[in-house]
C-alpha atoms as a PDB file:
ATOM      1  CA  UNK A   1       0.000   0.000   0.000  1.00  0.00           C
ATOM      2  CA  UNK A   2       2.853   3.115   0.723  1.00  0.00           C
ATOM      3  CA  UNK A   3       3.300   2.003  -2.786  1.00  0.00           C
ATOM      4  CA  UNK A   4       0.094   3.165  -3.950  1.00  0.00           C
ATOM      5  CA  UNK A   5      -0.325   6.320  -1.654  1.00  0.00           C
ATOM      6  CA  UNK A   6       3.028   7.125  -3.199  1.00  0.00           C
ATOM      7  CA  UNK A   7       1.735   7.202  -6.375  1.00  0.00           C
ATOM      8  CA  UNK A   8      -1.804   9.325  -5.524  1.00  0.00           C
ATOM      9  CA  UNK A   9       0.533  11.872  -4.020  1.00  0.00           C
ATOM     10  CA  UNK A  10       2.356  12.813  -6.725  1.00  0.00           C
ATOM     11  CA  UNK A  11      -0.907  12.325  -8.994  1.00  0.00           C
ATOM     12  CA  UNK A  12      -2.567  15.241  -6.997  1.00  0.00           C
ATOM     13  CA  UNK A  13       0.509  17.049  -6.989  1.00  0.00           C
ATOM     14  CA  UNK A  14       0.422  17.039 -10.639  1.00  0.00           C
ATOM     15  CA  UNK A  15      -3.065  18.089 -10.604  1.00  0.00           C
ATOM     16  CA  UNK A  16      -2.776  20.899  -8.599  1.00  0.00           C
ATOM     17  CA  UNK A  17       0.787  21.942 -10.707  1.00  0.00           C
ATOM     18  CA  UNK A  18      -1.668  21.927 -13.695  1.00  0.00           C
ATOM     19  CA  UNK A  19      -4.369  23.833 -12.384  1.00  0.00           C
ATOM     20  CA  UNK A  20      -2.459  26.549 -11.364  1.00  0.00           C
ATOM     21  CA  UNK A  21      -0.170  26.602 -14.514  1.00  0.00           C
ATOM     22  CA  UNK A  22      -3.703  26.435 -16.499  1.00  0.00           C
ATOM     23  CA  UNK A  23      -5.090  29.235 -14.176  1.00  0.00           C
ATOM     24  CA  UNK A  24      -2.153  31.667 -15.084  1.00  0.00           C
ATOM     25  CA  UNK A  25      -2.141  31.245 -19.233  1.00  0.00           C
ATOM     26  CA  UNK A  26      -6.074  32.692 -18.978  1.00  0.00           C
ATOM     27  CA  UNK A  27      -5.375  35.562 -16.906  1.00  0.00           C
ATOM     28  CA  UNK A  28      -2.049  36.368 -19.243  1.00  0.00           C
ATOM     29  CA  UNK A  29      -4.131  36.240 -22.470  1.00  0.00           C
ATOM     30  CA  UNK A  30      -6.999  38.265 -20.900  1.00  0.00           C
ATOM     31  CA  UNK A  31      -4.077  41.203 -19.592  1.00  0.00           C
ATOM     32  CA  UNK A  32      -2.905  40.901 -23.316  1.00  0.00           C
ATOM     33  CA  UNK A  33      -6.078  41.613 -24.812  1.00  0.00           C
ATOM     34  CA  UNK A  34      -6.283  44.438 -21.981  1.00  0.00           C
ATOM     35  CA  UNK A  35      -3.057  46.666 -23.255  1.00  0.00           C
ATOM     36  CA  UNK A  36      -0.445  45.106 -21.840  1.00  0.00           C
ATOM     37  CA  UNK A  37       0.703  42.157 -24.312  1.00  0.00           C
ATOM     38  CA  UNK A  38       4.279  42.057 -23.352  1.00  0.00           C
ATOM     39  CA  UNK A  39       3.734  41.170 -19.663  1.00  0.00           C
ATOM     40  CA  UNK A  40       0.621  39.133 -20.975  1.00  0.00           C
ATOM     41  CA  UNK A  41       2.215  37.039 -23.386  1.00  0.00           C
ATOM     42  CA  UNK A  42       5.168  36.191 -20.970  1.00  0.00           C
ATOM     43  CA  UNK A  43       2.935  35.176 -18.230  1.00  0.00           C
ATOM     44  CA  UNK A  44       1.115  32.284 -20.801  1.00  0.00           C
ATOM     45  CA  UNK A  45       4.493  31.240 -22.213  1.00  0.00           C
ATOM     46  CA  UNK A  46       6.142  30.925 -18.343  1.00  0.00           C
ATOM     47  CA  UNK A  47       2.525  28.894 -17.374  1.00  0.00           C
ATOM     48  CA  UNK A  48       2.982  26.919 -20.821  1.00  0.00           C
ATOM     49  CA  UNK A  49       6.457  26.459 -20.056  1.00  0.00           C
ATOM     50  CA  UNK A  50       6.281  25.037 -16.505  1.00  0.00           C
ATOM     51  CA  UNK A  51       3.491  23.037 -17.926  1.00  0.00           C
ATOM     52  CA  UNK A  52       5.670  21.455 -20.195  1.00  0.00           C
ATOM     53  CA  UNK A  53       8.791  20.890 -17.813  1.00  0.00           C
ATOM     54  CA  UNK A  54       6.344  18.631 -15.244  1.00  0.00           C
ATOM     55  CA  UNK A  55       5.034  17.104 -18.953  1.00  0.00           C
ATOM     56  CA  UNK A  56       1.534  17.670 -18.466  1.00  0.00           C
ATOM     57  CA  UNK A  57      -0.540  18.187 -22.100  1.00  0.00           C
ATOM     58  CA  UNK A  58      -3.854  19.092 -20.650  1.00  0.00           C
ATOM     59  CA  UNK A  59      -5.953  21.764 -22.425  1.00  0.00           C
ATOM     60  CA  UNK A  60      -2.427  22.459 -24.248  1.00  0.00           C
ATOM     61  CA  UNK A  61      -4.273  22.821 -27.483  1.00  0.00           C
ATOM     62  CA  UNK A  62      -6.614  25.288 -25.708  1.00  0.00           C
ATOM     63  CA  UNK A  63      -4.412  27.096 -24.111  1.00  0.00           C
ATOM     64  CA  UNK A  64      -1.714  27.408 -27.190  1.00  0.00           C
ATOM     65  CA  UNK A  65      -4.604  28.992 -29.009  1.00  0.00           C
ATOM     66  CA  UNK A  66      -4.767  31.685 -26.518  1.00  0.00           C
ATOM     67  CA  UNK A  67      -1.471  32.170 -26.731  1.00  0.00           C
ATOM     68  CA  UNK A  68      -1.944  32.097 -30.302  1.00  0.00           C
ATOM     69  CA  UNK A  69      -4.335  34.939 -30.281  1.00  0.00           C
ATOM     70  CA  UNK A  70      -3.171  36.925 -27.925  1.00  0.00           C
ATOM     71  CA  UNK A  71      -0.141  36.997 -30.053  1.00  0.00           C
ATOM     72  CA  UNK A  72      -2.059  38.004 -33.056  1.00  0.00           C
ATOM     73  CA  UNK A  73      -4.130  40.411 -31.279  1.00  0.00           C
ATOM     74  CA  UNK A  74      -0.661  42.512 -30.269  1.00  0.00           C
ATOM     75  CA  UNK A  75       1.309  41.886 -33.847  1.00  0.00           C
ATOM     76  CA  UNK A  76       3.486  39.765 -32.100  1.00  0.00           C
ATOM     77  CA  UNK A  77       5.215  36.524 -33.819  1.00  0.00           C
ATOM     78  CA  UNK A  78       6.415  33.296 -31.534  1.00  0.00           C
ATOM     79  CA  UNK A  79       9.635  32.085 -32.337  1.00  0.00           C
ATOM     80  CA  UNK A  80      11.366  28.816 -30.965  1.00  0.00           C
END
């Protein structure tokens, strides 16, 4: 059994790692859309970025088409 409760430990770690990532790439596109798409933009790419170092992929393809807009909405281009 430690085994197991191991295992739903880090599981709701995870979870709560992704809802807070996912809760800072909305707020980021909605300060981009607001006049500030520098400090809005960075916010969703640090959230996306964290996201992506604990190698969670939920919503990605949501929230990498806020990103996506926000971008567009300021004239700005991603670049890898």
């Amino acid at each position: 059994m430690p085994q197991y409760s191991r295992r739903v430990a880090r599981g709701t770690a995870q979870s709560q790692l992704d809802c807070a990532e996912l809760s800072a790439v909305i707020p980021g596109r909605a300060i981009a859309e607001n006049g500030d798409p520098d400090r809005g933009i960075a916010l969703a790419m640090q959230a996306l970025a964290a996201m992506r170092a604990i190698q969670s992929r939920h919503f990605l393809c949501y929230l990498l088409g806020l990103l996506a807009d926000a971008c567009t909405k300021a004239g700005a281009t991603l670049q890898r």
